[in-house]
N, C-alpha and C. Protein backbone atom coordinates (compact mmCIF):
# COMPACT_ATOMS: atom_id res chain seq x y z
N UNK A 1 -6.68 120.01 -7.73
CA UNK A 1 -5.29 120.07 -8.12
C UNK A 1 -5.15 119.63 -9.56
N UNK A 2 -4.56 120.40 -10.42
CA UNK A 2 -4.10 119.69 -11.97
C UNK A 2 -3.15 119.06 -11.89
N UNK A 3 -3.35 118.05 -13.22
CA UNK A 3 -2.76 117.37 -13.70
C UNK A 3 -1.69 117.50 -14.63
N UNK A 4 -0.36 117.29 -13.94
CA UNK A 4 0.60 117.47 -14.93
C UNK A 4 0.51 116.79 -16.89
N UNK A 5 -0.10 116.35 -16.83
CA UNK A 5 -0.25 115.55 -18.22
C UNK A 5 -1.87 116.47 -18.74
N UNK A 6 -2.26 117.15 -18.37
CA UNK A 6 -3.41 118.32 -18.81
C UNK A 6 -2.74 118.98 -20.16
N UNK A 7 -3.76 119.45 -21.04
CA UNK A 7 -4.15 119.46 -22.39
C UNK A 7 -4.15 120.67 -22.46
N UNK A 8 -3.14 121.34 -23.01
CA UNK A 8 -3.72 122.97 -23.34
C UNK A 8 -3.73 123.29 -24.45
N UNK A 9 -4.73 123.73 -24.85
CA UNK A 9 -5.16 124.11 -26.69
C UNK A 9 -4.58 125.59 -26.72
N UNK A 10 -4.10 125.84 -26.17
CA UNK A 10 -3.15 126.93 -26.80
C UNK A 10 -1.59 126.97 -27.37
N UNK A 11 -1.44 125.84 -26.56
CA UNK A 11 0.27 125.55 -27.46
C UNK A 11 0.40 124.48 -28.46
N UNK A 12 0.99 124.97 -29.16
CA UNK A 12 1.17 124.66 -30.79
C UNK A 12 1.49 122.93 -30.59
N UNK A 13 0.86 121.83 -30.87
CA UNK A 13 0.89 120.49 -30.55
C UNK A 13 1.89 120.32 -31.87
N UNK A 14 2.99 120.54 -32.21
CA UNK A 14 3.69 120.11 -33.38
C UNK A 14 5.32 119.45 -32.83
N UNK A 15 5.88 119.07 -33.49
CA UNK A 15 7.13 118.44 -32.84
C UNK A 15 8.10 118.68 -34.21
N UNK A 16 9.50 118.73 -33.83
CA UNK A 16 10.02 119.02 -35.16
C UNK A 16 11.00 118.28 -35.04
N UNK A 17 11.29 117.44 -36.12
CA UNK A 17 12.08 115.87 -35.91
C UNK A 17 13.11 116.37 -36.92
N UNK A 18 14.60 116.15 -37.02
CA UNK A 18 15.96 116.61 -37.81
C UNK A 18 16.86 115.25 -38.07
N UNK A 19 17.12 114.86 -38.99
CA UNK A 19 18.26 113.91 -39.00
C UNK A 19 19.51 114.76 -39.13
N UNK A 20 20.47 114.77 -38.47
CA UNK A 20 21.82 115.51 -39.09
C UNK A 20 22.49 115.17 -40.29
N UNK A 21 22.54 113.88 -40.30
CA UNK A 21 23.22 113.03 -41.37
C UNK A 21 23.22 113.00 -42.76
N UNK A 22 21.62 113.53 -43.10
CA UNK A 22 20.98 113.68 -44.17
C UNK A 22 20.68 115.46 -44.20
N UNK A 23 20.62 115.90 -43.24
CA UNK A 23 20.14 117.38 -43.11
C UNK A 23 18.93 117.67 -43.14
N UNK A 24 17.95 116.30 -42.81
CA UNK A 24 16.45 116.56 -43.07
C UNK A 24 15.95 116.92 -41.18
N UNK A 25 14.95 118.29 -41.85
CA UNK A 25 14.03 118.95 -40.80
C UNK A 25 12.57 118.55 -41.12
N UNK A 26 11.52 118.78 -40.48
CA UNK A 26 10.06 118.71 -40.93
C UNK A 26 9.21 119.10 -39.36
N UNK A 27 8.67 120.02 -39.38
CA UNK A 27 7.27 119.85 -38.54
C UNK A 27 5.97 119.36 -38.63
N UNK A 28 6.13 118.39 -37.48
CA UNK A 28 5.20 117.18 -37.22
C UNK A 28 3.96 117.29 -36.71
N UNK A 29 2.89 117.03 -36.56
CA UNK A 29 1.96 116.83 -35.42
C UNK A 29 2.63 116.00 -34.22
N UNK A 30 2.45 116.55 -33.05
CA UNK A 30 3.26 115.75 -31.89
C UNK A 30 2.07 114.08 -31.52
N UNK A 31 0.54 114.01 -32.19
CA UNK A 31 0.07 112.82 -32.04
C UNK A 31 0.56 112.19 -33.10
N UNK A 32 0.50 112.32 -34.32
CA UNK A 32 1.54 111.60 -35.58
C UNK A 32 2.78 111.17 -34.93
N UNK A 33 3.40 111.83 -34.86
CA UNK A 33 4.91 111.71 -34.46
C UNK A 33 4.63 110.75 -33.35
N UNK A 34 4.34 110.79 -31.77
CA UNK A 34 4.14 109.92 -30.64
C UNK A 34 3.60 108.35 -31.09
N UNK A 35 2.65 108.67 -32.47
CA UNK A 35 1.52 107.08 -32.46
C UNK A 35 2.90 106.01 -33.45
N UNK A 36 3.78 107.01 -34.22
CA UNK A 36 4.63 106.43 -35.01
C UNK A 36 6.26 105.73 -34.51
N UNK A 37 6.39 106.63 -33.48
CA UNK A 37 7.80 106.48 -32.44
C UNK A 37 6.82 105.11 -31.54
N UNK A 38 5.93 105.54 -30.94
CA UNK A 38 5.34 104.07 -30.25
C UNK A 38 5.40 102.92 -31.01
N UNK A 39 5.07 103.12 -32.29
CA UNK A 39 4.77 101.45 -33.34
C UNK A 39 6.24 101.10 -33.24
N UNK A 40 7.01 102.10 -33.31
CA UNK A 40 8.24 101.19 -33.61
C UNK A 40 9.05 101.16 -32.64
N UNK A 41 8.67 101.79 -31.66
CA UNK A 41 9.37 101.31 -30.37
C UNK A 41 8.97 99.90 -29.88
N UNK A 42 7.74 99.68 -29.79
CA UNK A 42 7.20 98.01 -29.59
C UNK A 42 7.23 97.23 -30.97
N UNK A 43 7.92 97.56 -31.97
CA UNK A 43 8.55 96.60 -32.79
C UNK A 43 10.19 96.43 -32.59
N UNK A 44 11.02 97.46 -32.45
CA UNK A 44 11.88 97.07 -32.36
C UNK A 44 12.87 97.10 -30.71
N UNK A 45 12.22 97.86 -30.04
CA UNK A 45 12.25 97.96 -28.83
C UNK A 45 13.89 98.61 -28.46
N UNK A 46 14.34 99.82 -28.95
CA UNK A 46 15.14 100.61 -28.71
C UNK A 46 15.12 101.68 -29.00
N UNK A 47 15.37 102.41 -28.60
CA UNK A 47 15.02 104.09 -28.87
C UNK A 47 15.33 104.66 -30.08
N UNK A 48 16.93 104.24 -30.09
CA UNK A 48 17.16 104.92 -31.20
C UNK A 48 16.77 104.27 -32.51
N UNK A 49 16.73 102.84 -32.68
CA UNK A 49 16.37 101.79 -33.97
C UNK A 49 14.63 103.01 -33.65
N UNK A 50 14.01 103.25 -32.97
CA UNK A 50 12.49 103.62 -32.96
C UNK A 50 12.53 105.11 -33.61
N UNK A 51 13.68 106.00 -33.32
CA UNK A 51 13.78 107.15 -33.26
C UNK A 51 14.50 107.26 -35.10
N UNK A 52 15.00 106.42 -35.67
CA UNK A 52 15.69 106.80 -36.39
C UNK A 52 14.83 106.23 -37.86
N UNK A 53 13.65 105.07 -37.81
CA UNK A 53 12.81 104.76 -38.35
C UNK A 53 11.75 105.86 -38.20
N UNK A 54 11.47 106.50 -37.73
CA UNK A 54 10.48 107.29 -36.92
C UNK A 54 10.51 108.16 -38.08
N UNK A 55 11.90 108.91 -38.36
CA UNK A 55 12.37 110.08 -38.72
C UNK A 55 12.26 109.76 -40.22
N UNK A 56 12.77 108.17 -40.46
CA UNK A 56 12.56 107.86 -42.23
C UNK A 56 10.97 107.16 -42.37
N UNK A 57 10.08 107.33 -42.02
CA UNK A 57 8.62 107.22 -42.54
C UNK A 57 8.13 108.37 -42.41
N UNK A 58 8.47 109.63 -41.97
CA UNK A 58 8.16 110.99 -42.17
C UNK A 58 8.66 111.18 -43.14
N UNK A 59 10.03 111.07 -43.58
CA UNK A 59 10.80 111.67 -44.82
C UNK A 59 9.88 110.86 -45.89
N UNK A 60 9.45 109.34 -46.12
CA UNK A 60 8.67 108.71 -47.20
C UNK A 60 7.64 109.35 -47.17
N UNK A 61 7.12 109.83 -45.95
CA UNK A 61 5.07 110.23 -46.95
C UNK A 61 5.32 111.65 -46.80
N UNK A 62 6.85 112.48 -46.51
CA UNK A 62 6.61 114.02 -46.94
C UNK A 62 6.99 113.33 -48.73
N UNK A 63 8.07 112.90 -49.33
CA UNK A 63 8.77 112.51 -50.32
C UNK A 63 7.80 111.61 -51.35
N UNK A 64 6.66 111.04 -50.89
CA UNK A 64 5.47 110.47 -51.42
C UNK A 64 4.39 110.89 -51.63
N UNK A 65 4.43 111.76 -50.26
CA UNK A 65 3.16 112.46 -50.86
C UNK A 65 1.96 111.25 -50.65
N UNK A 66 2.08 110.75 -49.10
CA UNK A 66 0.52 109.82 -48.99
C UNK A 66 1.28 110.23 -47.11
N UNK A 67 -0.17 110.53 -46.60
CA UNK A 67 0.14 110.37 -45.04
C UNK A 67 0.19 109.48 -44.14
N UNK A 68 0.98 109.93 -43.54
CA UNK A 68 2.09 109.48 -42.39
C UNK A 68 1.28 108.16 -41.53
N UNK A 69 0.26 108.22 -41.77
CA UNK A 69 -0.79 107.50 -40.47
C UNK A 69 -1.52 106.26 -41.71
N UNK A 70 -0.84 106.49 -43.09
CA UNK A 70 -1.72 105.96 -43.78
C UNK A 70 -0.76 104.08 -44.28
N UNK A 71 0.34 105.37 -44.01
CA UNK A 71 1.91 103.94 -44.08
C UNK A 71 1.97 103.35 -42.78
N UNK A 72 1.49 104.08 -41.47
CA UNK A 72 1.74 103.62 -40.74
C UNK A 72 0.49 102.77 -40.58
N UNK A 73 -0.28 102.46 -41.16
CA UNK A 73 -1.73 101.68 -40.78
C UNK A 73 -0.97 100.49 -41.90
N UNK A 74 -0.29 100.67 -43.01
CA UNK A 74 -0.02 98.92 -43.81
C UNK A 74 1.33 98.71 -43.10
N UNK A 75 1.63 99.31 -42.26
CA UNK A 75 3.18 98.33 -41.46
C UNK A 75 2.37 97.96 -40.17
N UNK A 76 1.09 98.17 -39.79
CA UNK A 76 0.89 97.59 -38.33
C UNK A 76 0.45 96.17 -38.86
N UNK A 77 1.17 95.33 -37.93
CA UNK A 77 1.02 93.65 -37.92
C UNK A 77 2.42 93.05 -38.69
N UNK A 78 2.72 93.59 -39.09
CA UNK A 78 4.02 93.31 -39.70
C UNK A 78 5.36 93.13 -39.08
N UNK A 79 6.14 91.64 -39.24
CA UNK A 79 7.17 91.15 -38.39
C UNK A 79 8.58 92.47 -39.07
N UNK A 80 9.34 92.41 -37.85
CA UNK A 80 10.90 92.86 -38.54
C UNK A 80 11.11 92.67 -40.29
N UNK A 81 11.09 91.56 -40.47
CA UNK A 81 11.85 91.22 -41.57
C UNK A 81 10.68 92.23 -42.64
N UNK A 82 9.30 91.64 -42.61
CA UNK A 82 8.62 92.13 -43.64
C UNK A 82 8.43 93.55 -43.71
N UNK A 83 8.41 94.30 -42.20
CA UNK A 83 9.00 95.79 -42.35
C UNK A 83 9.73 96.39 -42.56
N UNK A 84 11.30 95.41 -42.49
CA UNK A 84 12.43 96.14 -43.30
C UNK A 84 12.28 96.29 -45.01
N UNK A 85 12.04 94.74 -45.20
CA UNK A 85 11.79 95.08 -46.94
C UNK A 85 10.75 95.73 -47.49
N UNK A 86 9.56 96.48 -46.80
CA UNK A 86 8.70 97.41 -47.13
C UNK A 86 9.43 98.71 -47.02
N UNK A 87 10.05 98.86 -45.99
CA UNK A 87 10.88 100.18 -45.76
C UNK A 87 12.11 100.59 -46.67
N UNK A 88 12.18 98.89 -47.15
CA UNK A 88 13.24 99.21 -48.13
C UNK A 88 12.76 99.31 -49.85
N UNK A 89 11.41 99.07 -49.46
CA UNK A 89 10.76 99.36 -51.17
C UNK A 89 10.31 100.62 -51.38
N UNK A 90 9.99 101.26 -50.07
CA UNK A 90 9.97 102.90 -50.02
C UNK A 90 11.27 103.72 -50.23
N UNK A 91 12.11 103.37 -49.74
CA UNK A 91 13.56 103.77 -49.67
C UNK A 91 14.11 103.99 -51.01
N UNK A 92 14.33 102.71 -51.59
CA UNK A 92 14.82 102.83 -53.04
C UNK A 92 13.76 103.42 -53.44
N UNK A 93 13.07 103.87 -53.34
CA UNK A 93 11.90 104.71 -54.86
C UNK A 93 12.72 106.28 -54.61
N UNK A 94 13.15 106.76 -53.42
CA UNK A 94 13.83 108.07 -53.25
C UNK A 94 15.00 108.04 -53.24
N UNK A 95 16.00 107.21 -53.31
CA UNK A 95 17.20 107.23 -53.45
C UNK A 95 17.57 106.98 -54.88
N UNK A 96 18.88 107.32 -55.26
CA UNK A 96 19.22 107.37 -56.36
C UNK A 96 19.49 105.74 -57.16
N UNK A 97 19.45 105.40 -58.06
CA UNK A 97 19.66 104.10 -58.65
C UNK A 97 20.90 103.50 -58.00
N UNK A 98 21.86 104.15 -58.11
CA UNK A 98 23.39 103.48 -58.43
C UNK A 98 23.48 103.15 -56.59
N UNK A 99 22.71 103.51 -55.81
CA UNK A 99 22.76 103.25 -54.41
C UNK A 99 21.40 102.43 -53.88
N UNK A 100 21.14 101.78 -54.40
CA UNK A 100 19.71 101.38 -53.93
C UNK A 100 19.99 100.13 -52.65
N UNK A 101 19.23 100.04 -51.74
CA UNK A 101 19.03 99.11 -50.36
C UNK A 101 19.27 97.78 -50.64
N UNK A 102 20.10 96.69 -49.90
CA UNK A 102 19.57 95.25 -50.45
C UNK A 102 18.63 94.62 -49.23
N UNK A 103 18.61 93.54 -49.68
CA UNK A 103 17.48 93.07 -48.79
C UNK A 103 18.01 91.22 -48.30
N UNK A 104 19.67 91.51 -48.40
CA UNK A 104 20.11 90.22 -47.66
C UNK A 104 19.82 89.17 -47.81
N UNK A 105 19.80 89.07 -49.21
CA UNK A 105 19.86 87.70 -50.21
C UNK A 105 20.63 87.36 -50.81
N UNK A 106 21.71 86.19 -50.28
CA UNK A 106 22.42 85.75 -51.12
C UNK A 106 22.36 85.72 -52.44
N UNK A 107 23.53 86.08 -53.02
CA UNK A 107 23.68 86.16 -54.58
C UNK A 107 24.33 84.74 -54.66
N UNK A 108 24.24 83.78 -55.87
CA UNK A 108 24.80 82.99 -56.69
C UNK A 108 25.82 83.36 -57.66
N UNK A 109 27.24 83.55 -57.74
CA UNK A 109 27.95 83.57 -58.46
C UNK A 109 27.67 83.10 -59.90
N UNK A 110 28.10 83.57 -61.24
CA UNK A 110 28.37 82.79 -62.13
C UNK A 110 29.47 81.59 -62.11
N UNK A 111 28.65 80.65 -62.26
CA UNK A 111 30.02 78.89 -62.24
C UNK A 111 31.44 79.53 -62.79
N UNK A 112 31.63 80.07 -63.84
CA UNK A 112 32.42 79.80 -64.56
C UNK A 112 33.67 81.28 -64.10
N UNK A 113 33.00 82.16 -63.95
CA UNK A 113 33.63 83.68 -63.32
C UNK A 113 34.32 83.24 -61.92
N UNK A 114 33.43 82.13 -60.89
CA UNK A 114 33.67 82.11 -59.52
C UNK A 114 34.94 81.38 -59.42
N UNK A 115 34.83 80.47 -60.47
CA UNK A 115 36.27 79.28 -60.51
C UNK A 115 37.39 79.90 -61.05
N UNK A 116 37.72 81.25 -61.50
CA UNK A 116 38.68 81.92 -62.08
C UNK A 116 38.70 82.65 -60.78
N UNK A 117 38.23 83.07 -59.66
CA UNK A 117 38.45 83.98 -58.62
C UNK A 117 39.22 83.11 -57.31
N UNK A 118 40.49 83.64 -57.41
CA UNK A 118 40.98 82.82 -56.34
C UNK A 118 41.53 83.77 -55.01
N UNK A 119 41.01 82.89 -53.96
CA UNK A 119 41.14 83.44 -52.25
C UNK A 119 42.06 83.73 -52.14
């Protein structure tokens, strides 16, 4: 009797991942795509936070030009925090200046500007 999970080398192993939001398409390898949705499903442990990271480290190494398995090998071991601000040092290199990512660090006011700003 076969196995539902059996291997057939005749159908095209590719997966094709779309953001609407952005309008980005790309065809994937479906083991790329699966080994990359897994890393970040057991990092962040929700589908869509997995599904929607998934979709922006494809868009960085089509937009970079280094593969997909190669970013995903310097984010394995890496906590939340230090993968967001890697994701966000990839991010800003493709986005435009005047919009670039922060990384949730309090700013310090100027003394003298802050005491003229009243609540």
């Amino acid at each position: 009797m076969g196995s539902v999970n059996s291997y057939n080398p005749r159908v095209d192993q590719t997966v094709q991942i779309f953001d609407r939001f952005y309008e980005y398409e790309a065809t994937v390898s479906s083991v790329e795509y699966d080994a990359v949705y897994s890393y970040f499903r057991s990092v962040f442990g929700t589908a869509d936070a997995a599904g929607n990271f998934t979709v922006t480290l494809f868009r960085i190494a089509e937009q970079s030009d280094i593969s997909v398995m190669d970013l995903l090998q310097q984010f394995e071991g890496m906590g939340v925090p230090e993968l967001t601000l890697t994701l966000s040092y990839y991010l800003n290199g493709l986005r435009s200046s005047s919009t670039l990512l922060g990384l949730n660090a309090p700013l310090t006011p100027n003394f003298y500007v802050a005491r003229n700003v009243r609540a």
